[in-house]
N, C-alpha and C. Protein backbone atom coordinates (compact mmCIF):
# COMPACT_ATOMS: atom_id res chain seq x y z
N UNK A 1 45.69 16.57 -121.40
CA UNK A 1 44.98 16.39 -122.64
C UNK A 1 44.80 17.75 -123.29
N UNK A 2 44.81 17.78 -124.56
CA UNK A 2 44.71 19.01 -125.41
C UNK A 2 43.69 18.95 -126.25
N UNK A 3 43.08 19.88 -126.69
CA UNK A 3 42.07 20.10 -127.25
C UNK A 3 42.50 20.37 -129.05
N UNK A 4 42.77 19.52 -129.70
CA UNK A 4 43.27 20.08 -130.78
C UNK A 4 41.94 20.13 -131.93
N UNK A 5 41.82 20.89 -133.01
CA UNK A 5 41.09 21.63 -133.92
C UNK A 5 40.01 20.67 -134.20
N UNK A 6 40.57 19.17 -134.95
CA UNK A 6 39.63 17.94 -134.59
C UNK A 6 38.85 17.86 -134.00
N UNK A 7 39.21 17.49 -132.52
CA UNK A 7 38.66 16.94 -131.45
C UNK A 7 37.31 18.35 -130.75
N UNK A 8 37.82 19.54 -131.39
CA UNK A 8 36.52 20.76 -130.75
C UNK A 8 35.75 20.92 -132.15
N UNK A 9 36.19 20.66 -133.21
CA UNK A 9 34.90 20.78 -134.78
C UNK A 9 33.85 19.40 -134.04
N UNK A 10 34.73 18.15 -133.41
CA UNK A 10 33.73 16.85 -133.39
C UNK A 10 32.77 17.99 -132.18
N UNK A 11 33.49 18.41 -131.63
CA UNK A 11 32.38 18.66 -129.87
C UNK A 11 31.35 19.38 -130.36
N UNK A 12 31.67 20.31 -131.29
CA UNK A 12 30.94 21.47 -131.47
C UNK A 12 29.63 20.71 -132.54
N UNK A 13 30.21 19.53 -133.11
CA UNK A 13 29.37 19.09 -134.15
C UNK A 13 28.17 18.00 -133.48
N UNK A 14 28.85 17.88 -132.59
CA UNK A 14 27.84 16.09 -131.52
C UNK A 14 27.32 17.04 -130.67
N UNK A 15 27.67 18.31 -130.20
CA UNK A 15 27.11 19.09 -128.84
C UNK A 15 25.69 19.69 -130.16
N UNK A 16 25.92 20.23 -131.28
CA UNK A 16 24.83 21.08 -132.10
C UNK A 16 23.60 20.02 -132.23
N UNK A 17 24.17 17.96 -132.21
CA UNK A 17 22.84 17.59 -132.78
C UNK A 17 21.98 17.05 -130.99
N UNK A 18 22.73 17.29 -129.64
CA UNK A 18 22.21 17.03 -128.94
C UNK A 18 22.56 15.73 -128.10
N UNK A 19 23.80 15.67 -128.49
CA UNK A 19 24.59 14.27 -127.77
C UNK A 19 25.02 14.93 -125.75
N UNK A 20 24.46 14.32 -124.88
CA UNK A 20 25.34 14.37 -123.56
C UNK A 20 26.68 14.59 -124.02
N UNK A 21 27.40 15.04 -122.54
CA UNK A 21 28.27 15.37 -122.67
C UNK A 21 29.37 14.07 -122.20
N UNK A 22 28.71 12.86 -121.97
CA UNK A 22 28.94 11.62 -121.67
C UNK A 22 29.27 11.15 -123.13
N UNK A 23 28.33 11.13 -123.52
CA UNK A 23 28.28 10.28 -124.87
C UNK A 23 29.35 10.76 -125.95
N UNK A 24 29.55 12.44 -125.53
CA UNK A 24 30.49 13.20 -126.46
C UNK A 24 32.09 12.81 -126.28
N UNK A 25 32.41 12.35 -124.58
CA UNK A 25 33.36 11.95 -124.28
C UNK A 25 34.04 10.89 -124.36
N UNK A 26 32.82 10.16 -124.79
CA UNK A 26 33.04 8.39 -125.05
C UNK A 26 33.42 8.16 -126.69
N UNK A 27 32.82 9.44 -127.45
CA UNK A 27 32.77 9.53 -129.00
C UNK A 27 34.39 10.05 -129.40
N UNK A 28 34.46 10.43 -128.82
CA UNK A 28 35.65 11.72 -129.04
C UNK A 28 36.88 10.65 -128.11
N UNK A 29 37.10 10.25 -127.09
CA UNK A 29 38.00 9.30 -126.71
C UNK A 29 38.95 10.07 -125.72
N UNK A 30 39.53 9.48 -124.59
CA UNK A 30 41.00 10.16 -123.74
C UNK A 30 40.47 11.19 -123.15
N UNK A 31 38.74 11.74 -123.15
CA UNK A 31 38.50 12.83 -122.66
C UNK A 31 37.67 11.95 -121.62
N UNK A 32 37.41 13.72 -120.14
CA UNK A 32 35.95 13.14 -119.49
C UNK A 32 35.11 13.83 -119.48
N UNK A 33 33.80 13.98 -119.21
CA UNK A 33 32.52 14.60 -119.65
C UNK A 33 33.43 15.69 -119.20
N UNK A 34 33.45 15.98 -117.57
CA UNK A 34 34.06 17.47 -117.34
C UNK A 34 34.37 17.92 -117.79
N UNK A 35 35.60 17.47 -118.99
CA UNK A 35 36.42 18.24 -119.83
C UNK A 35 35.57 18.42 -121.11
N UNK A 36 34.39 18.27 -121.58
CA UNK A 36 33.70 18.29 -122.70
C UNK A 36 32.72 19.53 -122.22
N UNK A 37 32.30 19.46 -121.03
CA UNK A 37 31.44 20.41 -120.24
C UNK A 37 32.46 22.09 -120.02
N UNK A 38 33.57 21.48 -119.91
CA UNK A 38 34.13 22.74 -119.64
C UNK A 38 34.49 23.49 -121.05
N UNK A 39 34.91 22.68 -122.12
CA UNK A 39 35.33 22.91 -122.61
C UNK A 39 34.34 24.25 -123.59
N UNK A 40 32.90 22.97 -123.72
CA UNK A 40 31.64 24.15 -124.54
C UNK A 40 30.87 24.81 -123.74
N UNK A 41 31.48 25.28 -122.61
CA UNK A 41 31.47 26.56 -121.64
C UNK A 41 32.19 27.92 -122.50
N UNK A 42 33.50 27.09 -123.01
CA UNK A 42 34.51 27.91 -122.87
C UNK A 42 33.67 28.49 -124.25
N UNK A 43 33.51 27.69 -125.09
CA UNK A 43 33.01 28.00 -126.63
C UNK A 43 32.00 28.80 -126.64
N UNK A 44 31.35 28.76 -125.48
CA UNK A 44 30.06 29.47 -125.68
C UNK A 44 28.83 28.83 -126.04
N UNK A 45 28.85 27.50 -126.11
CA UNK A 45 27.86 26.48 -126.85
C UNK A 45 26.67 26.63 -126.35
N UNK A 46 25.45 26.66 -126.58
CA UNK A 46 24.23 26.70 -125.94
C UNK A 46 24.14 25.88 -125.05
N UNK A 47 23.58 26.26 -123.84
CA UNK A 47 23.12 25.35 -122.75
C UNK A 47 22.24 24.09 -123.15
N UNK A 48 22.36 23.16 -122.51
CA UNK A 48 22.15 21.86 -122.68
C UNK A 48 20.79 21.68 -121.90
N UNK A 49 21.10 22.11 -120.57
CA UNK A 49 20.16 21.07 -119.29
C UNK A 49 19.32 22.50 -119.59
N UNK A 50 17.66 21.75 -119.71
CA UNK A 50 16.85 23.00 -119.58
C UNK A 50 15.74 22.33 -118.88
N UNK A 51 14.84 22.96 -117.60
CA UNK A 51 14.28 22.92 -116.39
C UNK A 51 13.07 22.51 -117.19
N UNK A 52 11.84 22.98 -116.75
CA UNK A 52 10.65 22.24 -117.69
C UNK A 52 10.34 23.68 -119.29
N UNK A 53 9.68 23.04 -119.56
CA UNK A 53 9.14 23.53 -120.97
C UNK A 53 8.33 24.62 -120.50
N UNK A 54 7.69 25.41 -121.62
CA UNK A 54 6.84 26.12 -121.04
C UNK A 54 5.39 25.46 -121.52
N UNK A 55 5.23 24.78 -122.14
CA UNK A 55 4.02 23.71 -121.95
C UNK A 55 3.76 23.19 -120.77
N UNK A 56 4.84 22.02 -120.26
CA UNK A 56 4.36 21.87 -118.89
C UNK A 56 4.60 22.75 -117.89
N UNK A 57 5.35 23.47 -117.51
CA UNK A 57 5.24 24.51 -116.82
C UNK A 57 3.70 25.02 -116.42
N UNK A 58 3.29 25.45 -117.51
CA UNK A 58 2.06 25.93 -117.76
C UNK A 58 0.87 24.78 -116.82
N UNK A 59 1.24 23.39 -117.88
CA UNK A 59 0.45 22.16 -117.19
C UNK A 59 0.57 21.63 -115.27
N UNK A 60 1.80 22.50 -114.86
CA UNK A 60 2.19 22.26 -113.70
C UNK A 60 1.68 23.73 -112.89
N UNK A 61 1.36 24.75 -113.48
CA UNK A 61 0.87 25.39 -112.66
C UNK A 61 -0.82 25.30 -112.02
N UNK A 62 -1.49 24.98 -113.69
CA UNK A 62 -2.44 24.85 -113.61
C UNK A 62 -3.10 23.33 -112.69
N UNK A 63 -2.44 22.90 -112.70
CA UNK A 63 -2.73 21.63 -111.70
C UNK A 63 -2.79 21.97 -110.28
N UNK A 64 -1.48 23.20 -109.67
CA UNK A 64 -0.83 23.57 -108.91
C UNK A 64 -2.10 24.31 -108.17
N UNK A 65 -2.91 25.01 -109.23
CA UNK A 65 -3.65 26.02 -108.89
C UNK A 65 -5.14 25.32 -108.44
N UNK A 66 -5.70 24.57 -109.36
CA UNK A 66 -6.42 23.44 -109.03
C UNK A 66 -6.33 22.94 -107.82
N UNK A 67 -5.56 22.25 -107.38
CA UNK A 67 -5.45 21.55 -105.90
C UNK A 67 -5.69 22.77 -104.56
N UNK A 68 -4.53 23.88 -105.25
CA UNK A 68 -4.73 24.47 -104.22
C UNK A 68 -5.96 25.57 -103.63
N UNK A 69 -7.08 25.17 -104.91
CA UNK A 69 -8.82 25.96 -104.73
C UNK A 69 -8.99 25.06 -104.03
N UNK A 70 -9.14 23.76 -104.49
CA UNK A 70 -9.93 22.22 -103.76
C UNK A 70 -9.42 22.37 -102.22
N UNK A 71 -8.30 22.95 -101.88
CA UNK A 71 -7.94 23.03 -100.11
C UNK A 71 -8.95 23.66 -99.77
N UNK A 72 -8.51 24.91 -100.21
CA UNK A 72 -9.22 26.27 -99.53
C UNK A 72 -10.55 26.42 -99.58
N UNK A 73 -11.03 26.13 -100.54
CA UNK A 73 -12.49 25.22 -100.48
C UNK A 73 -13.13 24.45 -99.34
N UNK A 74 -12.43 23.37 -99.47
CA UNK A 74 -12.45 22.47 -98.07
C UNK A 74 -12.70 23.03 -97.08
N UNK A 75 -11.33 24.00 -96.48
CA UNK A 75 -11.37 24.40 -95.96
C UNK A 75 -11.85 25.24 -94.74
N UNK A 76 -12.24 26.12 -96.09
CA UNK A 76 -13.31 27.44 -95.62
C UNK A 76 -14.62 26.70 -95.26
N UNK A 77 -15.47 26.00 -96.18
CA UNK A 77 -16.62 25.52 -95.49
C UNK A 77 -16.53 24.71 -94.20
N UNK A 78 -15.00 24.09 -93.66
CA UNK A 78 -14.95 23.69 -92.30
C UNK A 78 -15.12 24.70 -91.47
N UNK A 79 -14.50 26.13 -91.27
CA UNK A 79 -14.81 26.47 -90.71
C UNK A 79 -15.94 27.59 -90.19
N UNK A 80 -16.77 27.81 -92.18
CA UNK A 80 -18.24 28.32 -92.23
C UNK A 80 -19.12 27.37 -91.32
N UNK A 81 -18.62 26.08 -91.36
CA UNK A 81 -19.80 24.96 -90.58
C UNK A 81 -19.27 25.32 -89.13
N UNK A 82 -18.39 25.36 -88.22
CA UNK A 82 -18.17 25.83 -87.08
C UNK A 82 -18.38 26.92 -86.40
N UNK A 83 -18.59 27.80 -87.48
CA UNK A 83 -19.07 29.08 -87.01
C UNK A 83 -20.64 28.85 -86.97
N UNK A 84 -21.32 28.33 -87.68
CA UNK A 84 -23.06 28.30 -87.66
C UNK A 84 -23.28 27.85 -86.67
N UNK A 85 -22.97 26.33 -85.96
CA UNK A 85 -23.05 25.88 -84.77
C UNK A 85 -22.63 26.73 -83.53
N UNK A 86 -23.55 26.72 -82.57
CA UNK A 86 -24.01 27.82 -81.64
C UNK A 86 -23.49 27.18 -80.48
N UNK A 87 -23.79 25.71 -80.33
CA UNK A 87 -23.89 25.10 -79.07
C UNK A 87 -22.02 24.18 -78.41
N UNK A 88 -21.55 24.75 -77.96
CA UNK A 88 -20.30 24.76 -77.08
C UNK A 88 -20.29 24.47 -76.14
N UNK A 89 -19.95 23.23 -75.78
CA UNK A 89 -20.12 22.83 -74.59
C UNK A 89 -19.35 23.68 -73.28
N UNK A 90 -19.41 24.07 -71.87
CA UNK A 90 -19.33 24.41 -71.24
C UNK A 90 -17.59 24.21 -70.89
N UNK A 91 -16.56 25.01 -70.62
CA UNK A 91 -15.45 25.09 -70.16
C UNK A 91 -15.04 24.13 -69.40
N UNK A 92 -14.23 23.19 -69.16
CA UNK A 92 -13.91 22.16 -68.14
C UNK A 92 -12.43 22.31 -67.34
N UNK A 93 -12.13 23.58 -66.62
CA UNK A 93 -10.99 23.96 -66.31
C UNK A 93 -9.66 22.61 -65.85
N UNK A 94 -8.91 22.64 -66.51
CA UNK A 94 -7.58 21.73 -66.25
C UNK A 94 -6.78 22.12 -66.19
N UNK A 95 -5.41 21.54 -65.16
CA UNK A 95 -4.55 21.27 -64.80
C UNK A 95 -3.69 20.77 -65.98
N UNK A 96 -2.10 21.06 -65.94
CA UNK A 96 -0.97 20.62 -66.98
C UNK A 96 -1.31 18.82 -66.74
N UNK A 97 -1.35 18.52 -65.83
CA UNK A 97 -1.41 16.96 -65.46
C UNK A 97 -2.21 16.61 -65.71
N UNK A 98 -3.84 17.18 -65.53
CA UNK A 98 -4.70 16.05 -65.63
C UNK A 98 -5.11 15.98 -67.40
N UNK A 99 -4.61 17.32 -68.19
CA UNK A 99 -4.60 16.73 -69.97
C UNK A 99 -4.60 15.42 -70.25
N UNK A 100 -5.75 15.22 -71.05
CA UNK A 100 -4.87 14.18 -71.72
C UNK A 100 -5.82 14.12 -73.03
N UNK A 101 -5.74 13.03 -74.07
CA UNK A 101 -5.81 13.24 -75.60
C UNK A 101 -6.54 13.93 -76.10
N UNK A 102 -7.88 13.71 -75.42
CA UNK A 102 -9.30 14.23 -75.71
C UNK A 102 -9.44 15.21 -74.93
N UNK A 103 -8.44 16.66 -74.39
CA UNK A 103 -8.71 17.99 -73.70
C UNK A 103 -8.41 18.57 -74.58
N UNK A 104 -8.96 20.10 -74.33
CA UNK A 104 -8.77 21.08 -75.09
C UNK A 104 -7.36 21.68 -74.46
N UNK A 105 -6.25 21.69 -75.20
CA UNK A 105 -5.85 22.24 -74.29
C UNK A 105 -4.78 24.15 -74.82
N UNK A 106 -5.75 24.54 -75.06
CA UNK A 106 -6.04 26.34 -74.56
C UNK A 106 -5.65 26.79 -73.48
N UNK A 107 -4.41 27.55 -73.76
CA UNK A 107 -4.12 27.94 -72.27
C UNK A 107 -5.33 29.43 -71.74
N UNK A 108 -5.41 29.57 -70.85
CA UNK A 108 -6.24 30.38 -70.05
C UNK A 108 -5.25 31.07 -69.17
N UNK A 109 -4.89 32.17 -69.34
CA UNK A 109 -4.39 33.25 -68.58
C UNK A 109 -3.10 33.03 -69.10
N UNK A 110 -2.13 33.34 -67.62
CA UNK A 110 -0.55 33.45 -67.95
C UNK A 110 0.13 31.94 -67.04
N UNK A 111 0.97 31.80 -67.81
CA UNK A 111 1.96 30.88 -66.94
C UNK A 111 2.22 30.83 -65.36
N UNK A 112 2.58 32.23 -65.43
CA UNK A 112 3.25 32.14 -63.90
C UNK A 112 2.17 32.44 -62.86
N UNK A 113 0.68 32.66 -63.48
CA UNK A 113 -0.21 32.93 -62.17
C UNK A 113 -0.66 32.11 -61.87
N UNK A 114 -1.56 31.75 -60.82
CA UNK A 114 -1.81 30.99 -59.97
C UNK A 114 -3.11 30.34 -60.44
N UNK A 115 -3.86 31.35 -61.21
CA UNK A 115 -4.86 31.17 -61.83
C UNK A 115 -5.24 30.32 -63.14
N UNK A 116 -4.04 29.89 -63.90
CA UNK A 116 -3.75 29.63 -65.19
C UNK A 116 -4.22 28.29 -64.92
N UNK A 117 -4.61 27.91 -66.12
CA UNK A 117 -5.52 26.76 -66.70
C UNK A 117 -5.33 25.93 -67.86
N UNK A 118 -6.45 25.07 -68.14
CA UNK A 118 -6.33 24.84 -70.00
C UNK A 118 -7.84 24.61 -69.69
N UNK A 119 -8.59 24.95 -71.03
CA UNK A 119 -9.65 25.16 -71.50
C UNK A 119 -10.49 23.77 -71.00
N UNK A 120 -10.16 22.76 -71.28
CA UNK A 120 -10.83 21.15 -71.04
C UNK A 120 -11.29 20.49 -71.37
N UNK A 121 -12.19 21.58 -72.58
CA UNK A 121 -13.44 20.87 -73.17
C UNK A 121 -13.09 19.63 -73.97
N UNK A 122 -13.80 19.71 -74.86
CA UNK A 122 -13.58 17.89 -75.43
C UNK A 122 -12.43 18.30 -77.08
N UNK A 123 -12.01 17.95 -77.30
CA UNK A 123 -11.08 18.40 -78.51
C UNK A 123 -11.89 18.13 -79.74
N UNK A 124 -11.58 18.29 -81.33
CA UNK A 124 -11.81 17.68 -81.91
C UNK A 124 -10.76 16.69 -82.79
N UNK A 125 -11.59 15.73 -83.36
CA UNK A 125 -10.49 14.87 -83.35
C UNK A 125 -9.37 15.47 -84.61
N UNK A 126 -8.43 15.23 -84.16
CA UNK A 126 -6.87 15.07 -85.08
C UNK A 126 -6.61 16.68 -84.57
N UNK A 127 -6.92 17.55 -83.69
CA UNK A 127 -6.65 18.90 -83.60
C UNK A 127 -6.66 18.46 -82.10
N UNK A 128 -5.55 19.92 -81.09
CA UNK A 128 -5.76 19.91 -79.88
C UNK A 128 -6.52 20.95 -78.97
N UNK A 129 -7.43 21.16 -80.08
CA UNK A 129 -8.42 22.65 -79.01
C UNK A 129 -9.86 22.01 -79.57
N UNK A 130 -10.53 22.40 -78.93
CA UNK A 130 -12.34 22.94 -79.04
C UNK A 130 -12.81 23.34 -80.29
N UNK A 131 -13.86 23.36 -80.50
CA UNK A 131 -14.80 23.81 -81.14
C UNK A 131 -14.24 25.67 -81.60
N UNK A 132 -14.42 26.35 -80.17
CA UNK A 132 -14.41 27.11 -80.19
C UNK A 132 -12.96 27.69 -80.31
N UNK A 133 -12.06 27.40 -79.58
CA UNK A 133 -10.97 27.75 -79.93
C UNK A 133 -10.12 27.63 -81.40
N UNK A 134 -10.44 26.67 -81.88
CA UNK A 134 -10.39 26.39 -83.07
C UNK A 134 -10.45 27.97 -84.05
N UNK A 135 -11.71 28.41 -83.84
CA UNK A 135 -11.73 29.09 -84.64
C UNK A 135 -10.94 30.27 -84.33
N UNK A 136 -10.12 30.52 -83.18
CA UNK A 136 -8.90 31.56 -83.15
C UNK A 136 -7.77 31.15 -83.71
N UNK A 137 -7.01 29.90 -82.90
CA UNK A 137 -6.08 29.39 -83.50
C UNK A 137 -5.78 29.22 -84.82
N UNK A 138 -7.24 28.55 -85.86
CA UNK A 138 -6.42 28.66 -87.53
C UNK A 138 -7.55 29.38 -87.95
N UNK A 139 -6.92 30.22 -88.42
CA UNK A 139 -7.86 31.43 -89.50
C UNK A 139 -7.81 30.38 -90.73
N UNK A 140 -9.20 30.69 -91.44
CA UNK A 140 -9.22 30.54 -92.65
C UNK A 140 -8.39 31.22 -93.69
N UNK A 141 -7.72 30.65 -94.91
CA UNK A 141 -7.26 31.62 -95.41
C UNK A 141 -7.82 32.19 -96.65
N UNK A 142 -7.57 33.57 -97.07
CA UNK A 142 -8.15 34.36 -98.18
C UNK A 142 -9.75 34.97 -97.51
N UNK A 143 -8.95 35.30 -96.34
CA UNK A 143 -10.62 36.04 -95.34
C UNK A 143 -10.57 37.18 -96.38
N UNK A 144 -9.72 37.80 -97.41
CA UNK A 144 -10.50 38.87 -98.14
C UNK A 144 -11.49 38.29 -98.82
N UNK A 145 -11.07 37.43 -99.20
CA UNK A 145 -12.28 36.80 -100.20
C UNK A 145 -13.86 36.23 -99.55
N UNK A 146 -13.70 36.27 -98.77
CA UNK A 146 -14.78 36.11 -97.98
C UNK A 146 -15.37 37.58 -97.96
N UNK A 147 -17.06 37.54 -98.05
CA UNK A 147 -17.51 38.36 -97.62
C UNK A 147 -18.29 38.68 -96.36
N UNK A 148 -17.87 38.57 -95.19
CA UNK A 148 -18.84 38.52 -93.99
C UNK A 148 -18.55 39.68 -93.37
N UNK A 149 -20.02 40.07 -92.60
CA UNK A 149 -20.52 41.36 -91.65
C UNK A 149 -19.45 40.99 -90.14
N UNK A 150 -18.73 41.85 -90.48
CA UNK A 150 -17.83 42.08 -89.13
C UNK A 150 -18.80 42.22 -87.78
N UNK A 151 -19.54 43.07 -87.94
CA UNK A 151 -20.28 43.55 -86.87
C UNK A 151 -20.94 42.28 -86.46
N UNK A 152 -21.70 41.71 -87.38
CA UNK A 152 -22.47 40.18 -86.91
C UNK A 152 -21.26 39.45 -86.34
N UNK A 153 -20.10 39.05 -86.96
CA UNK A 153 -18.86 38.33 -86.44
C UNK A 153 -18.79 38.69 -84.88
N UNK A 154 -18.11 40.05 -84.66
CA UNK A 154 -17.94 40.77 -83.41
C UNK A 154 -19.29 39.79 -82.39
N UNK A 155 -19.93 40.44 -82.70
CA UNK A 155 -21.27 39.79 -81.81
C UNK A 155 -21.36 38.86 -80.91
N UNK A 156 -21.31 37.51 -82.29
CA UNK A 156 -21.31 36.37 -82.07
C UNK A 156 -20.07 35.85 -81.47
N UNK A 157 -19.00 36.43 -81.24
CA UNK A 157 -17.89 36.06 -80.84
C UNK A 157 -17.69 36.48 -79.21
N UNK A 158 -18.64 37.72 -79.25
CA UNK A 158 -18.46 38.63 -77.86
C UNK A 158 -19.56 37.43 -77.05
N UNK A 159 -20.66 37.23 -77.47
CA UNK A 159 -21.10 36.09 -77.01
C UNK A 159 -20.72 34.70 -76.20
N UNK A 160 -20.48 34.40 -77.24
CA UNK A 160 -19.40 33.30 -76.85
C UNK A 160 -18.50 33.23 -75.86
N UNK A 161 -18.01 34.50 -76.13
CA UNK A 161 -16.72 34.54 -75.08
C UNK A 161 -17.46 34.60 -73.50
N UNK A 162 -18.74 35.42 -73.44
CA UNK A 162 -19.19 35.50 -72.32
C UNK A 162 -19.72 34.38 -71.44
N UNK A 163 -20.80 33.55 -72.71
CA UNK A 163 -21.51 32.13 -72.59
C UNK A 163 -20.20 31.20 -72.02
N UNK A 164 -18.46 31.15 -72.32
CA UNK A 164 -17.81 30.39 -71.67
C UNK A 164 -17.43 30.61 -70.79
């Protein structure tokens, strides 16, 4: 198929008011989109397919940004409320075998010693550690934004660790 003078004034004229390149091929006849696509490549024709607007763009970030305060929000006061609570129940040392849904299971030491464990305590639900472990395993995020006394943190943590 050839492109004769006709057939690229029609492309150039149906591509300027916004016709697919389907519709241009079906208008124009003996062609296929490909060859309509390639062709106002070749011409230089303005791009066609354009991603979002910058209206919604805009409307998609700001939504984007929204949801993602409402997490961290959430979030953070889950684990401001875990940290206030003092009372941790006592270590319940386990075995790989005797786990099961409702253990904490925190490993304690190393693999290959003799000594190695899992934590025991009671889990919470939909997570597989403790109370306390919890709060190692997932950091809150945007701890800059938080303002808390390290030193009080330290403390209360050195505590803890001893009390288990």
């Amino acid at each position: 198929m050839s492109w004769t003078e006709e057939k690229v004034n029609k492309l150039k004229e149906l591509w300027g008011k916004g016709n697919t390149a389907s519709q241009i091929a079906e208008i124009i006849g003996g062609i296929s989109r490909n060859a309509v696509i390639g062709k106002a490549h070749r011409l230089n024709l303005s791009a066609k397919i354009k991603t979002r607007t910058a209206s919604s763009k805009e409307t998609y970030n700001a939504a984007t940004e929204r949801k993602d305060n409402k997490i961290q929000r959430g979030r953070r006061s889950k684990f401001k409320s875990l940290i206030i609570e003092k009372d941790f129940e006592p270590e319940n040392p386990k075995q790989l075998e005797e786990l099961d849904e409702n253990s904490c299971k925190w490993p304690i030491g190393h693999p290959n010693e003799k000594s190695f464990y899992f934590c025991g305590r009671t889990s919470l639900k939909d997570f597989s550690y403790c109370k306390l472990h919890l709060l190692y395993a997932y950091q809150p995020k945007g701890k800059k934004e938080d303002v808390v006394n390290k030193e009080e943190m330290s403390e209360f943590f050195g505590k803890k660790i001893k009390s288990a």
